[in-house]
C-alpha atoms as a PDB file:
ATOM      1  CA  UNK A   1       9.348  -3.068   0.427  1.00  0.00           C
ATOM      2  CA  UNK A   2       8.315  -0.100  -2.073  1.00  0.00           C
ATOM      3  CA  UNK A   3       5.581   1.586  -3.004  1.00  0.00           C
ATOM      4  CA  UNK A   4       4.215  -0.367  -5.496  1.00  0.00           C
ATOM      5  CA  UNK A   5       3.673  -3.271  -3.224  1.00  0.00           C
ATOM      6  CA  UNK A   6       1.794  -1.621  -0.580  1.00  0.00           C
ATOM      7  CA  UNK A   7      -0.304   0.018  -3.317  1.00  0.00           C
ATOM      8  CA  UNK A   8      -0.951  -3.343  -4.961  1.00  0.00           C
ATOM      9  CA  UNK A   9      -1.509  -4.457  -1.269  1.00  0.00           C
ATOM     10  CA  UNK A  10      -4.046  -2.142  -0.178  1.00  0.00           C
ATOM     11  CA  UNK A  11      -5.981  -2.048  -3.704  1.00  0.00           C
ATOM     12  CA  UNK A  12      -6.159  -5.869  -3.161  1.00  0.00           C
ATOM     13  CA  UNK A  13      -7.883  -5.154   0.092  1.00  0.00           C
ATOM     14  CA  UNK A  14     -10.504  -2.880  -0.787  1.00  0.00           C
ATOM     15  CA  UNK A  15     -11.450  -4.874  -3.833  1.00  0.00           C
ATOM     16  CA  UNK A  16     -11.938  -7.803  -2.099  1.00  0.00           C
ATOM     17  CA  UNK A  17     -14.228  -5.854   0.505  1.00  0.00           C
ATOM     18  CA  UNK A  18     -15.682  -4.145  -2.411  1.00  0.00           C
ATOM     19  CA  UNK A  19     -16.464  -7.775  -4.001  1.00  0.00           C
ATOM     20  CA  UNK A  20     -17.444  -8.954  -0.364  1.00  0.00           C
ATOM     21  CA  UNK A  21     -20.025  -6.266   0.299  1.00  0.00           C
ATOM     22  CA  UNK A  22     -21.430  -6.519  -3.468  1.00  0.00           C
ATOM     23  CA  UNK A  23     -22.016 -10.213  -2.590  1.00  0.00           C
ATOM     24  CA  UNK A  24     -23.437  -9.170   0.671  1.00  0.00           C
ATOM     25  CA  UNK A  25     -25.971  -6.504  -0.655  1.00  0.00           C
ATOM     26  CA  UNK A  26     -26.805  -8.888  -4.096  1.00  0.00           C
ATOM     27  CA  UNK A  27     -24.997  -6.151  -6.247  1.00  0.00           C
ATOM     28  CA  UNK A  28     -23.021  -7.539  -8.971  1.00  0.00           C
ATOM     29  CA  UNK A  29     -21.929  -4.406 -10.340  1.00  0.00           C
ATOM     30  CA  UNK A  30     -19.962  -4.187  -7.279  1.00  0.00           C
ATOM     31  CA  UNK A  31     -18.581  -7.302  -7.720  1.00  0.00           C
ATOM     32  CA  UNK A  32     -17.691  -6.880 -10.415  1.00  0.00           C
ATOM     33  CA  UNK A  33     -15.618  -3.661  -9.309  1.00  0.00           C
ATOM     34  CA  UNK A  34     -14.126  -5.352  -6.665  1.00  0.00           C
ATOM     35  CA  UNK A  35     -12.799  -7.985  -8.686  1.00  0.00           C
ATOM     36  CA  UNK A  36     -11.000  -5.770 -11.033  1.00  0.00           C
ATOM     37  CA  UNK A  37      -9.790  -3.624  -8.068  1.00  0.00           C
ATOM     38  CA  UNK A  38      -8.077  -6.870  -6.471  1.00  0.00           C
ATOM     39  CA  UNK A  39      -6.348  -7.795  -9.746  1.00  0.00           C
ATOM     40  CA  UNK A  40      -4.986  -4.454 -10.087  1.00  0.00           C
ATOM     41  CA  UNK A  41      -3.758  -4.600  -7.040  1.00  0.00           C
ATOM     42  CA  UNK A  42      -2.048  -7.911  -7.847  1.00  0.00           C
ATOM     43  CA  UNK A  43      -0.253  -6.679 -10.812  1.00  0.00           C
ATOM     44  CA  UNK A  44       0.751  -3.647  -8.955  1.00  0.00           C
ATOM     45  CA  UNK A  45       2.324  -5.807  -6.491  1.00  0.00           C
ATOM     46  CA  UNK A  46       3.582  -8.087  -8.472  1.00  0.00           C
ATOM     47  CA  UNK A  47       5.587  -4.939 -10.576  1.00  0.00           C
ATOM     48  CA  UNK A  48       6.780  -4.072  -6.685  1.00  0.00           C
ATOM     49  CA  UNK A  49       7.828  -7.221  -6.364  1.00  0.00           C
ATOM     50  CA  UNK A  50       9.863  -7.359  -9.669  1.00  0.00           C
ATOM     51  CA  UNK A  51      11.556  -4.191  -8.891  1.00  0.00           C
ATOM     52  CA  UNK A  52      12.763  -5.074  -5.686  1.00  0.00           C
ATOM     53  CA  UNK A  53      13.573  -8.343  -7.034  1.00  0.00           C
ATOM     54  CA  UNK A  54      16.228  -6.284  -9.808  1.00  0.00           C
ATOM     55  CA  UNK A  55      17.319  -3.980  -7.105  1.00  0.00           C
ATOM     56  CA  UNK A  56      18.243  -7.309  -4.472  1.00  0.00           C
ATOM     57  CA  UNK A  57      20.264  -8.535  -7.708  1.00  0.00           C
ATOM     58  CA  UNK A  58      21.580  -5.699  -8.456  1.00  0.00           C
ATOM     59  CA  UNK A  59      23.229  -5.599  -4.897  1.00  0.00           C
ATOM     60  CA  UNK A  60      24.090  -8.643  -4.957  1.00  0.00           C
ATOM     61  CA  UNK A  61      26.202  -8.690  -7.952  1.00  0.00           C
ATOM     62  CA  UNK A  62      28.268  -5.334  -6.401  1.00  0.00           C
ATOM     63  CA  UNK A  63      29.448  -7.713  -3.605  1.00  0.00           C
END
């Protein structure tokens, strides 16, 4: 696991509290900003995921 997919991870977490508590409070500003906080996350993960995807290649092809 790197860094990019815990980052993605945890962003994905707080937006979707973000979005949860905007829902809860009847502010759709914030969720709004939760929303867009989860799918960075996402794509952050999803980039960690790629790279460690290359790297497990990568070691495979040495052996």
């Amino acid at each position: 696991m790197n860094k990019d997919q815990v980052k993605g991870a945890v962003k994905e977490a707080v937006g979707n509290v973000q979005q949860k508590a905007g829902a809860v409070t009847g502010s759709t500003s914030q969720q709004i900003k939760g929303a867009a906080k989860q799918a960075e996350g996402n794509v952050q993960k999803n980039y960690g995921n790629a790279k460690e995807a290359v790297k497990n290649a990568n070691k495979a092809d040495k052996y």
